[in-house]
Structures are given as structure tokens and as C-alpha cells.
C-alpha atoms as a PDB file:
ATOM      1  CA  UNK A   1      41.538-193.907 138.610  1.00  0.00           C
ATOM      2  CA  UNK A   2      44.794-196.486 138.001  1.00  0.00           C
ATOM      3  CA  UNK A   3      47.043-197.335 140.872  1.00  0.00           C
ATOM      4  CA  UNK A   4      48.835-200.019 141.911  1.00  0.00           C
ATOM      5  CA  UNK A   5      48.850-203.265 144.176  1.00  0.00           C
ATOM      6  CA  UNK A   6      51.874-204.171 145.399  1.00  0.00           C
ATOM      7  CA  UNK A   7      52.894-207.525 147.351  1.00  0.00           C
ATOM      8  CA  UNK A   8      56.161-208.044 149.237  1.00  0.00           C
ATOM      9  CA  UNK A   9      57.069-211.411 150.480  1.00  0.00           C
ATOM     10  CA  UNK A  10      59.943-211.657 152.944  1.00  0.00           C
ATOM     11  CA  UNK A  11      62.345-213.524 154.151  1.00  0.00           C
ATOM     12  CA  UNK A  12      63.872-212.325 157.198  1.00  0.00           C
ATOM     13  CA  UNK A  13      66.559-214.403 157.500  1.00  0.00           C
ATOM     14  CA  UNK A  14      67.925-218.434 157.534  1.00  0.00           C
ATOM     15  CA  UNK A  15      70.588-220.769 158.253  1.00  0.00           C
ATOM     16  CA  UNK A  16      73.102-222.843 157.105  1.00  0.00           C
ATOM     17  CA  UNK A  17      76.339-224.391 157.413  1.00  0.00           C
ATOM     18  CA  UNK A  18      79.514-224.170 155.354  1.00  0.00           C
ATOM     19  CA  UNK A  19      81.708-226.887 156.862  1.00  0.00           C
ATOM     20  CA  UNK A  20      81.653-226.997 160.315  1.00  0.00           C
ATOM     21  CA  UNK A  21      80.427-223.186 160.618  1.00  0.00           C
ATOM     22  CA  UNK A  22      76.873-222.281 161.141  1.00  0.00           C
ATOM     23  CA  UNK A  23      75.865-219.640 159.149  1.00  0.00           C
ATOM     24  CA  UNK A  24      72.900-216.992 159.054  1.00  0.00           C
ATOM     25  CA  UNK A  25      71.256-214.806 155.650  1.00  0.00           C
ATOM     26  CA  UNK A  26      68.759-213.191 155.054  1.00  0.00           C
ATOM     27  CA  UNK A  27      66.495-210.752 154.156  1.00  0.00           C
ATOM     28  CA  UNK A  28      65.436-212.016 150.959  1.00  0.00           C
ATOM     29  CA  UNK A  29      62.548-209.883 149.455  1.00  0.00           C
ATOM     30  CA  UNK A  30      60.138-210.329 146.105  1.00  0.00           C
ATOM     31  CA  UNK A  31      57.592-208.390 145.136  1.00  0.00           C
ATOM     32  CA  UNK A  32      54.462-208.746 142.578  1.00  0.00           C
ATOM     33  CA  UNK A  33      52.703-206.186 141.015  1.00  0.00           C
ATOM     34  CA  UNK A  34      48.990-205.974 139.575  1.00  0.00           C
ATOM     35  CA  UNK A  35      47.541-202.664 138.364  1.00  0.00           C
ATOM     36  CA  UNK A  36      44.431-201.472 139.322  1.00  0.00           C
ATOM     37  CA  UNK A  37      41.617-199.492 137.043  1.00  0.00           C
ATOM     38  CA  UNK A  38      38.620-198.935 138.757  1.00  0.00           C
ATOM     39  CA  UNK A  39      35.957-199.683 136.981  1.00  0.00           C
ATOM     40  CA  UNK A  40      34.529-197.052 134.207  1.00  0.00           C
ATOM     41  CA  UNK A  41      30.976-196.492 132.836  1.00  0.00           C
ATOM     42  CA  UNK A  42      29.590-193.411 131.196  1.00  0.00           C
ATOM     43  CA  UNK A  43      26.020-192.467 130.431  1.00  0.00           C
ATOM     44  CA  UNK A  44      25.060-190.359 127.555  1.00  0.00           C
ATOM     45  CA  UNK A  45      21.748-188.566 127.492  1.00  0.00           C
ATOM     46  CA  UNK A  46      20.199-186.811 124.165  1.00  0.00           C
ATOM     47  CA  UNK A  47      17.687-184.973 123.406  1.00  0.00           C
ATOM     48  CA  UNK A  48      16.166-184.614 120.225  1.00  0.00           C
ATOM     49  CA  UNK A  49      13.101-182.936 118.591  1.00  0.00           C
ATOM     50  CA  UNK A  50      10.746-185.016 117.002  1.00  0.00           C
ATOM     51  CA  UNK A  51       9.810-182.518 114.325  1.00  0.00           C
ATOM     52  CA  UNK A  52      12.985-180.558 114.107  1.00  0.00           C
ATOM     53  CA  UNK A  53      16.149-182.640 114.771  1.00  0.00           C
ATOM     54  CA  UNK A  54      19.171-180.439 115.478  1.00  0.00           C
ATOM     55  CA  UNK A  55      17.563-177.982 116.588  1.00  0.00           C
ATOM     56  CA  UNK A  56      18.492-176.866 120.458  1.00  0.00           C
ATOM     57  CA  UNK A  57      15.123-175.598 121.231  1.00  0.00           C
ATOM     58  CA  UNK A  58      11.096-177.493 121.552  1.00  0.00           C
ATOM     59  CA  UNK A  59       7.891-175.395 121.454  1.00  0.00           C
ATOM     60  CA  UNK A  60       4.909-175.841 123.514  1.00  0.00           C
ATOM     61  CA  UNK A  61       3.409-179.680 122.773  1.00  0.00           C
ATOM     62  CA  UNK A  62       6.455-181.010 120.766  1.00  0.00           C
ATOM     63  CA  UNK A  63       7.496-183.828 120.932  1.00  0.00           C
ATOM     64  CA  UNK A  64      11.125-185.348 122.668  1.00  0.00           C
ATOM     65  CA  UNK A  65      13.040-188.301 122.328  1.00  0.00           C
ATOM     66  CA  UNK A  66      15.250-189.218 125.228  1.00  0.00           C
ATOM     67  CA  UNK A  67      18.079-190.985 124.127  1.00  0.00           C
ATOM     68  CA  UNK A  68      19.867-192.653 127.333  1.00  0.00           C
ATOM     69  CA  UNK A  69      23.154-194.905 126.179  1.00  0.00           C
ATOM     70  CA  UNK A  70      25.315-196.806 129.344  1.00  0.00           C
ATOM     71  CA  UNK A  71      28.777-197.907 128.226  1.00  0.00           C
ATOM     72  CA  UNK A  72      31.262-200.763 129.656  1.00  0.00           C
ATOM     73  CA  UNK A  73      34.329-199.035 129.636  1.00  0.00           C
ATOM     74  CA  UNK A  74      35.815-200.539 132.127  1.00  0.00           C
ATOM     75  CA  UNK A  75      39.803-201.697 131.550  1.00  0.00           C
ATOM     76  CA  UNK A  76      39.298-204.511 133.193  1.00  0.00           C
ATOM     77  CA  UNK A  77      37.178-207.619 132.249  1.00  0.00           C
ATOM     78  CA  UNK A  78      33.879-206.559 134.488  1.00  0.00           C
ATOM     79  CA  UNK A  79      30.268-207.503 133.483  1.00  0.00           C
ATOM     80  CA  UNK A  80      27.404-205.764 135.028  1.00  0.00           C
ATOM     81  CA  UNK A  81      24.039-207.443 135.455  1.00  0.00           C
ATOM     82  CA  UNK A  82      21.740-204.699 136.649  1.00  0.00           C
ATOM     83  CA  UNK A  83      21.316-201.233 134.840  1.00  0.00           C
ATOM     84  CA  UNK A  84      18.771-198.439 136.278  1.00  0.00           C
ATOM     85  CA  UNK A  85      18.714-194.442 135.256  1.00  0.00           C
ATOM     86  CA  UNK A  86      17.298-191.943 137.651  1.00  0.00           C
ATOM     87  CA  UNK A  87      15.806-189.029 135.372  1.00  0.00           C
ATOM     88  CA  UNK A  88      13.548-186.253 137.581  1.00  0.00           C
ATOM     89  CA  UNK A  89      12.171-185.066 134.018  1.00  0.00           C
ATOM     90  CA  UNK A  90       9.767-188.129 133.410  1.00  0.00           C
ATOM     91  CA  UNK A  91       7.826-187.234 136.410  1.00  0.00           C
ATOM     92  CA  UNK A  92       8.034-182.919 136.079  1.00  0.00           C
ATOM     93  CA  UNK A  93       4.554-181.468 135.875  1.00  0.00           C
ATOM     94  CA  UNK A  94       5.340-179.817 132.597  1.00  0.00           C
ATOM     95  CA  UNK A  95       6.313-182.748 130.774  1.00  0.00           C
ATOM     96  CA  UNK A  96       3.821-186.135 129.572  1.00  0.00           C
ATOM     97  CA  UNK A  97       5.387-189.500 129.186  1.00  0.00           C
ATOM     98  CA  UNK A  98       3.906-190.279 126.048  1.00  0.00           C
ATOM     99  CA  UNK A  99       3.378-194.440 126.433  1.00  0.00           C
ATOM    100  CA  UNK A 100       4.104-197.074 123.814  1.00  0.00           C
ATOM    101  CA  UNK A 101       7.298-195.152 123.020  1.00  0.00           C
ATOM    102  CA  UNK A 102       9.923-196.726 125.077  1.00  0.00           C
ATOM    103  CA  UNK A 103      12.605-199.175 123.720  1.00  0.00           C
ATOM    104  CA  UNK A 104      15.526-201.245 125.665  1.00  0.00           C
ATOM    105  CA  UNK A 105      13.669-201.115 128.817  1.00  0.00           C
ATOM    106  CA  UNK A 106      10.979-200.530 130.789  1.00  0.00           C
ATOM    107  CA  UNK A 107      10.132-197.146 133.101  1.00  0.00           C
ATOM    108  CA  UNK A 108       8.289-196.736 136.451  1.00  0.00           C
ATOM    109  CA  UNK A 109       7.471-192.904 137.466  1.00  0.00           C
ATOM    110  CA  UNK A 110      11.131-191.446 136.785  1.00  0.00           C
ATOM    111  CA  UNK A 111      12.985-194.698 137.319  1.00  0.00           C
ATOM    112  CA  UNK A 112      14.117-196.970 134.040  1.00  0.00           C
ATOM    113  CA  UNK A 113      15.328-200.180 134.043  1.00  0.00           C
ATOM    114  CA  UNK A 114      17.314-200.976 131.149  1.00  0.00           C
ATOM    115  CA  UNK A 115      17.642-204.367 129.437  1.00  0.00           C
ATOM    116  CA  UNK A 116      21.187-206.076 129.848  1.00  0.00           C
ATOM    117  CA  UNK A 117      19.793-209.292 127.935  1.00  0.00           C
ATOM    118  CA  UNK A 118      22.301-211.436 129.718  1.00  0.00           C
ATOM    119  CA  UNK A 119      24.733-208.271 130.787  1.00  0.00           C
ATOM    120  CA  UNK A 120      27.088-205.730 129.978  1.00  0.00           C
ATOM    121  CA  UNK A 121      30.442-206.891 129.258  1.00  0.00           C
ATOM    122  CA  UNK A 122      33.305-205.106 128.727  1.00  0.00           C
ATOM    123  CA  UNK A 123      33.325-202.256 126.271  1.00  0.00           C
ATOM    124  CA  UNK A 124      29.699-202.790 125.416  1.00  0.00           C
ATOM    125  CA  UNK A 125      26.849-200.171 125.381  1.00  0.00           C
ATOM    126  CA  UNK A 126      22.992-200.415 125.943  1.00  0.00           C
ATOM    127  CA  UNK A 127      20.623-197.929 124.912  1.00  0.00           C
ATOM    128  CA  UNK A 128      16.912-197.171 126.265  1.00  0.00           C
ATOM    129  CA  UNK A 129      14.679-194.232 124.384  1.00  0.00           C
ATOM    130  CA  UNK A 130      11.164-192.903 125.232  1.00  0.00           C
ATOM    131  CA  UNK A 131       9.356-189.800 124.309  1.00  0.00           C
ATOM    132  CA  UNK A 132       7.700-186.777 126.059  1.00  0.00           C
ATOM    133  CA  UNK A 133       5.753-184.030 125.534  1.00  0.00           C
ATOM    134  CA  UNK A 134       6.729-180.795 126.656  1.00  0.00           C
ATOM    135  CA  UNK A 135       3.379-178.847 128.158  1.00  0.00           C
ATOM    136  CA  UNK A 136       4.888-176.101 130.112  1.00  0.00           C
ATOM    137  CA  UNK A 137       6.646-174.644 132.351  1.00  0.00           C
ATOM    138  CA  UNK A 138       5.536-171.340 133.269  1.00  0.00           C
ATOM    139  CA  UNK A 139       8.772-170.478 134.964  1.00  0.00           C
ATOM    140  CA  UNK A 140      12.228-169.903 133.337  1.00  0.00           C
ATOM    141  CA  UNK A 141      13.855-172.927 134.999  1.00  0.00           C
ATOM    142  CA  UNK A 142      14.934-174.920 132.222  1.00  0.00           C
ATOM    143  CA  UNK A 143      13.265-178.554 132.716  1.00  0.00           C
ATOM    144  CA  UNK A 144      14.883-180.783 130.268  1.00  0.00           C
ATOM    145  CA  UNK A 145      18.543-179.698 131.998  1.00  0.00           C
ATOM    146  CA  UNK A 146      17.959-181.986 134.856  1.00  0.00           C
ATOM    147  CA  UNK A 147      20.599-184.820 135.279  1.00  0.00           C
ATOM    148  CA  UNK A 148      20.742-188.507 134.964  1.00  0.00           C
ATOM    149  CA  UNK A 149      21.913-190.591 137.006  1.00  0.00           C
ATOM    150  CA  UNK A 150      22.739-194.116 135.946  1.00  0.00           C
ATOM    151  CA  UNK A 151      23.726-196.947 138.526  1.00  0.00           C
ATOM    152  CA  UNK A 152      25.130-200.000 136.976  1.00  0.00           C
ATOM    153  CA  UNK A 153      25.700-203.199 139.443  1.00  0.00           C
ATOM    154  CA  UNK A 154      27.374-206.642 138.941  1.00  0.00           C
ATOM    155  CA  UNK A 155      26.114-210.306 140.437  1.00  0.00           C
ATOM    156  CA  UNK A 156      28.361-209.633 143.369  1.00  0.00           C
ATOM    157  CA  UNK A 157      26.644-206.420 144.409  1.00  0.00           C
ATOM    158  CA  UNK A 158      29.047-203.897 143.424  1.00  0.00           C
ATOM    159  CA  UNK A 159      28.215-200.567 141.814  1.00  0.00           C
ATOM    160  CA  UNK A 160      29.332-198.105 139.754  1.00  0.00           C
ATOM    161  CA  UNK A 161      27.239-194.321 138.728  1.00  0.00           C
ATOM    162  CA  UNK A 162      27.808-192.044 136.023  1.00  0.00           C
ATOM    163  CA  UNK A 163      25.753-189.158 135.214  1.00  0.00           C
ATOM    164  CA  UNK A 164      25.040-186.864 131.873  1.00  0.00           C
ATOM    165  CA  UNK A 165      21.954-184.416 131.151  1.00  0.00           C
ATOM    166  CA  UNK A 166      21.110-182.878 127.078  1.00  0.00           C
ATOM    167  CA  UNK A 167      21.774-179.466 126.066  1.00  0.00           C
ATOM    168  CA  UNK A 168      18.109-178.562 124.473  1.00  0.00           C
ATOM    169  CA  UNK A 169      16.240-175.632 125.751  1.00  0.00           C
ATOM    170  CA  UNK A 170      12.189-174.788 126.444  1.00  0.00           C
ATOM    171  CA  UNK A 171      11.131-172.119 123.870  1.00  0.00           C
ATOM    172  CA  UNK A 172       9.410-169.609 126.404  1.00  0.00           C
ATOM    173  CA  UNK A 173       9.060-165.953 126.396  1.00  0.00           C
ATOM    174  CA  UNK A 174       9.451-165.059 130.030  1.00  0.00           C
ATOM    175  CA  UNK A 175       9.648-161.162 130.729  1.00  0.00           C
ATOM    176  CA  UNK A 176      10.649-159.301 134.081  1.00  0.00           C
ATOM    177  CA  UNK A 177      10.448-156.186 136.179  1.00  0.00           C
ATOM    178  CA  UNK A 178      12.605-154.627 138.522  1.00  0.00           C
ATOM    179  CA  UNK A 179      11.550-151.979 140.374  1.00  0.00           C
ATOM    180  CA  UNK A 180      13.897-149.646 142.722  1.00  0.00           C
ATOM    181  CA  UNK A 181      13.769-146.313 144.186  1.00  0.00           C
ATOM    182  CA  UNK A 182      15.882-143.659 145.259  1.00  0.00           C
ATOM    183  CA  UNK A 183      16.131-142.692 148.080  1.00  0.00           C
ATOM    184  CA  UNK A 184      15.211-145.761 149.692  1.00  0.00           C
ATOM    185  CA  UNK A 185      14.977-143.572 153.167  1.00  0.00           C
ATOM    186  CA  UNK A 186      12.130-141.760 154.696  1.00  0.00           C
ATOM    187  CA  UNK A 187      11.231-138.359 152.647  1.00  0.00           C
ATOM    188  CA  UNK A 188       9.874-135.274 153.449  1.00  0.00           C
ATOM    189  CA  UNK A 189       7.877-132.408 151.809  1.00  0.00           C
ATOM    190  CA  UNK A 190       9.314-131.315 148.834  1.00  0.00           C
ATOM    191  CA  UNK A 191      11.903-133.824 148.595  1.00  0.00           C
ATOM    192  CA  UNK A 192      12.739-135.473 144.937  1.00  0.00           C
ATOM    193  CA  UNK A 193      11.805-139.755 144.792  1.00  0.00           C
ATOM    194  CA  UNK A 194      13.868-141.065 141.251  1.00  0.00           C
ATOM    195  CA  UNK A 195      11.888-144.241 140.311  1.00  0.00           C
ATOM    196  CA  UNK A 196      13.761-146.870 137.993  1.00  0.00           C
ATOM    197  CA  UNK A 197      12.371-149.677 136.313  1.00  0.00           C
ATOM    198  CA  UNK A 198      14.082-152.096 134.041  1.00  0.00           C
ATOM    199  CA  UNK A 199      12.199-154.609 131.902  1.00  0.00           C
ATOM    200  CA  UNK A 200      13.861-157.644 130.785  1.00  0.00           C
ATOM    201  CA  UNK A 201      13.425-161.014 128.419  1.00  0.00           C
ATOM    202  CA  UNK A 202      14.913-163.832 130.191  1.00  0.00           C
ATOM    203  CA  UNK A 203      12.890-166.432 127.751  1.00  0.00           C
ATOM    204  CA  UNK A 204      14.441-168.834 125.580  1.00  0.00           C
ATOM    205  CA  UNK A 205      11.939-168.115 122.711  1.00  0.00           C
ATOM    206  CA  UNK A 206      14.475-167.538 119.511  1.00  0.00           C
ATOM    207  CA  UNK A 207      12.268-164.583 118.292  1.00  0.00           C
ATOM    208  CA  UNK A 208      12.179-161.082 120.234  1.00  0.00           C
ATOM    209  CA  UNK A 209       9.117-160.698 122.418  1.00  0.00           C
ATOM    210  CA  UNK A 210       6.236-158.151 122.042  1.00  0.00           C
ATOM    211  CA  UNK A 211       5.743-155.868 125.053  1.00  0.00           C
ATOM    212  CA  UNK A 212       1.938-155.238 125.453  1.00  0.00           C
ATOM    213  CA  UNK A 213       0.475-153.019 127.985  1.00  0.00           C
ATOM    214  CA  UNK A 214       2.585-151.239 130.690  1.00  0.00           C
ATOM    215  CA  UNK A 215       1.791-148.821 133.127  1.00  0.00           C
ATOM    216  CA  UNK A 216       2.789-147.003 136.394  1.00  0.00           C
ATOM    217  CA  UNK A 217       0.677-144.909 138.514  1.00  0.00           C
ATOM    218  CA  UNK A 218       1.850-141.885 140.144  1.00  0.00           C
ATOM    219  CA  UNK A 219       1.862-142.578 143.547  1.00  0.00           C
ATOM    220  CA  UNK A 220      -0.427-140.898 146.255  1.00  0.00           C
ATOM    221  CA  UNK A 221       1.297-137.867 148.335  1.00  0.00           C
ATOM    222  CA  UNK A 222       3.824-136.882 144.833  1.00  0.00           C
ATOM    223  CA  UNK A 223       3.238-134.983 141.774  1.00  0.00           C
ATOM    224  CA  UNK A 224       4.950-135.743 138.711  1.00  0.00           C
ATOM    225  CA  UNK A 225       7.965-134.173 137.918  1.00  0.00           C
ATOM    226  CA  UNK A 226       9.700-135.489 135.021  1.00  0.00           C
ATOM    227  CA  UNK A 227      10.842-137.888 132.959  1.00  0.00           C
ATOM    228  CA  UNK A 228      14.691-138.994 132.925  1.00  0.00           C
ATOM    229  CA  UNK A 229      14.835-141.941 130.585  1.00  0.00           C
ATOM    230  CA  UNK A 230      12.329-142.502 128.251  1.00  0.00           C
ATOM    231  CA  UNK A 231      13.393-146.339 127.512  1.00  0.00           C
ATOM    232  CA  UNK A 232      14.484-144.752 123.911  1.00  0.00           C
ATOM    233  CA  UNK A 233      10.958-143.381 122.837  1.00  0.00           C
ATOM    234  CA  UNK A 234       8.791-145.737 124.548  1.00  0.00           C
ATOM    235  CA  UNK A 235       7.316-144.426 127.364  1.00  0.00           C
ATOM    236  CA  UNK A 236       5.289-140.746 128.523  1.00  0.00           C
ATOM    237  CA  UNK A 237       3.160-139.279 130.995  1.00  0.00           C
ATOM    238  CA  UNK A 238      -0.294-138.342 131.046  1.00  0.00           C
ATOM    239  CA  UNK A 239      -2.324-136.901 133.547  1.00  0.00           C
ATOM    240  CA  UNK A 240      -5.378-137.806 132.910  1.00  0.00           C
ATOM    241  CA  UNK A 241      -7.822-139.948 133.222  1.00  0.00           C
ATOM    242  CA  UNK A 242      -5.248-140.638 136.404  1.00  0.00           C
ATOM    243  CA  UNK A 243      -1.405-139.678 136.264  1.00  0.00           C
ATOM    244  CA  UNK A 244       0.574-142.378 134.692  1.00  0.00           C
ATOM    245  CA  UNK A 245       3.756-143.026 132.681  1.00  0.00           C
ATOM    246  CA  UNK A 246       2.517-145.920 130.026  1.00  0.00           C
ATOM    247  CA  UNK A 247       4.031-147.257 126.916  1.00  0.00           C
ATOM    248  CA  UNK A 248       3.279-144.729 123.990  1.00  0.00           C
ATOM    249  CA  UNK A 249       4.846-146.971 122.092  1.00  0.00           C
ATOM    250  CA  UNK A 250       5.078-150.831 121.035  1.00  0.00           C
ATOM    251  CA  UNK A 251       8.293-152.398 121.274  1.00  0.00           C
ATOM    252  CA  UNK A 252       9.931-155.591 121.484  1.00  0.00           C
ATOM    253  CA  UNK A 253      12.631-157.429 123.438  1.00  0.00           C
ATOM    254  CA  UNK A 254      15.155-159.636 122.202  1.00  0.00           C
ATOM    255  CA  UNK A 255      16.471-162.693 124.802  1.00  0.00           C
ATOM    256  CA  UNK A 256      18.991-160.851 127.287  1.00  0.00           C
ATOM    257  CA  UNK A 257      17.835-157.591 126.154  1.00  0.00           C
ATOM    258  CA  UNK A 258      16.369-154.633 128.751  1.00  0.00           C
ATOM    259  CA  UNK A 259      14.608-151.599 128.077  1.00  0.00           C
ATOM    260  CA  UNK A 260      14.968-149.011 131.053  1.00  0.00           C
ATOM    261  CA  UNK A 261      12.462-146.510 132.438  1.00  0.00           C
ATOM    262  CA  UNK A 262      13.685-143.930 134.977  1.00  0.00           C
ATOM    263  CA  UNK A 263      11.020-140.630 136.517  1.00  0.00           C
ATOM    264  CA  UNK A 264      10.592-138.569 138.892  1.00  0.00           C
ATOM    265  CA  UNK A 265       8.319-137.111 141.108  1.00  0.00           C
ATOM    266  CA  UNK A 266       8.106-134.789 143.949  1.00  0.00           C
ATOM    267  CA  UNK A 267       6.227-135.402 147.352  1.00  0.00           C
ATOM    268  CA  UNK A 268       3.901-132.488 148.452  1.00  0.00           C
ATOM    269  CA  UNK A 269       2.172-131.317 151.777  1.00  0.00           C
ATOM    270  CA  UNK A 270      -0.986-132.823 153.074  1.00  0.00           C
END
């Protein structure tokens, strides 16, 4: 942000004489002009895989380094004394701070205090790395995503933020169900229930996912009808040992892909 500071001195009016007249002037104006840039920093974050740089995915129990880099970049001649970066992954259950790894500064819990070794000037850059295991998660949510937050004060007490996270996703199969019926009202003897179930990969594994064991009973007060989507081969019905539509089949998913079952049954007297 650049605007500017503008200061007007006037003078509203004065006297004189010219002869034997008195005489009055005035206004007299001048004006001084400073720009302002407020001051800029930036923070860059990176994540990189110990074992397989350039990569945008880490497996189960590999190994991060978390690059964090704060820049000066400030037009004007500003020096900041005090740098600290905010990062919620260092203290997520699914990750371990692996100690004796950390350079430029020191960490407590998810707080890092970076080394200024006498400050950060204009246009200069500091950079503080440490490494963590990744152990989990058993969820989808994408841990190393979370954002940093750097906060970068001067001796006068002023302070600036900036903020960054790292494009590097958790290799996880994660597979989902989604149930729905139809109709969703009350039925009555004889009437028709249409069951639909998708199955989806929402993992960020780079390999297609293997599909083991999948069943659904035929529920109490129906007989089966029929099948209207067989999920292209995948799935039948058997009646016994209990009615059930299973996967005849293996099959895999690919991330983003869905395989759709859709039956029917019909509800009888009792």
C-alpha cells in the first residue's frame, strides 16, 4: 500500500506599506510531499520430501523438511528485530517433530523463533528449517496445508504479518459410502423401496485403491426384487446363507473415481 503525506503551510495574509499606503496580501501557500510504503514482508513456506524431492506427495513415516524463509521487502529503510512463525502442523497428532533437525532458530510446541543475528534490514531474508515425520492422519483433511503465520516486529514495537502454507499432499487411501433411498416417505405393503449406494476414493494415494469386502443385507419386512445397476459387473444377489447384494467381483478405485450400486426390493405383509 503507497500513498501520500501531504503538508500545507499557510499564510493567511500580511502587511505592508508602499509609501504612505498600508497594504494587505496574502494567502501564501507551500506544500511538501513524502510518500508513504507501508512496510512489506513475505514468508515462504516449503515442503520437501526427504527421500523423494519434487515429489507433491509423503507416505506413511517419511520424512519432511519445513523450509520457512521471512523477507525485508520493505521500500523503505525498516529493520526488524524480532521474528516468530506460528505453524499448527508442529504440534498435529499425526505429525513428530523429529529433534536435532532445526536450523536458524529455535521452536517451542508450534511456535519458532527465528534468528535475526543483529536484525533484518532492508531487503534481507532469514531462513529457519526443521523436519517431521508424518504418522497419520486417519481422516482426509490434508495436515501439511495448514498456514503460517509469521509476525515480524521492530525495537519500537511495531509489527508487520505475512502468511504462506506448501502445496504437498498426505498419500492416504480414504474410501466412502453414501447411502440414500427412495422414497424417503413412509411405505406400505407392496410398495417398491430403490436403494442407491455410491462408493467413492477421496484419498490422495497416487495408485487406485483395492475394494475388499462389501455387503448389504436385505432389510427385514422386503424381499428382493432386483437389481438396477450392477456398478458395471461388480455386484449380485444371493439368497442364501442370508439375502445380500455383495461384491462378486474385485475392483479398484482410482482418486475421484465412484462405482455406483442401485436395487430394489419390495415390502411385504406381516
Amino acid at each position: 500500500m503507497a500513498f501520500d503525506i501531504q503538508n500545507t503551510a499557510t499564510l493567511l495574509s500580511y502587511t505592508y506599506f508602499s509609501g504612505d499606503r498600508e497594504k494587505t496580501g496574502g494567502p501564501k501557500y507551500d506544500t511538501v510531499v513524502n510518500s508513504y510504503v507501508a512496510p512489506t514482508i513475505t514468508l515462504d513456506k516449503v515442503c520437501s520430501v526427504v527421500d523423494a524431492p519434487g515429489t507433491t506427495g509423503v507416505d506413511l513415516d517419511e520424512i519432511v523438511t519445513l523450509t520457512y524463509t521471512v523477507t525485508n521487502k520493505s521500500a523503505a529503510p525498516i529493520t526488524y528485530t524480532t521474528a516468530t512463525i506460528q505453524d499448527p502442523v508442529l504440534i498435529a497428532p499425526q505429525i513428530d517433530v523429529l529433534a536435532g533437525t532445526e536450523t536458524g532458530g529455535t521452536h517451542d510446541k508450534d511456535i519458532i523463533t527465528v534468528d535475526l543475528l543483529g536484525g533484518l534490514a532492508q531487503g534481507q531474508s532469514k531462513t529457519y528449517t526443521i523436519q517431521i515425520k508424518v504418522t497419520g492422519p486417519s481422516t482426509p483433511v490434508d495436515i501439511l496445508h495448514t498456514k503460517a503465520t509469521a509476525t515480524l516486529g521492530t525495537a519500537a514495537g511495531n509489527t508487520n504479518k505475512a502468511f504462506n502454507t506448501c502445496n504437498l499432499n498426505y498419500n492416504h487411501a480414504e474410501l466412502t459410502i453414501d447411502k440414500q433411498n427412495s422414497p424417503m416417505t413412509p411405505v406400505t405393503y407392496g410398495q417398491e423401496i430403490t436403494y442407491t449406494i455410491v462408493l467413492g476414493n477421496v484419498g490422495m494415494i497416487p495408485g487406485r485403491v483395492g475394494v475388499g469386502q462389501f455387503v448389504d443385507l436385505i432389510p427385514d419386512y422386503t424381499v428382493f426384487r432386483r437389481i438396477d445397476n450392477n456398478g458395471g459387473g461388480v455386484f449380485a444377489y444371493e439368497a442364501s446363507p442370508v439375502p445380500r447384494i455383495y461384491n462378486s467381483s474385485a475392483f479398484t478405485l482410482a482418486h475421484d473415481e465412484t462405482r455406483t450400486l442401485v436395487f430394489t426390493v419390495v415390502t411385504v405383509e406381516q
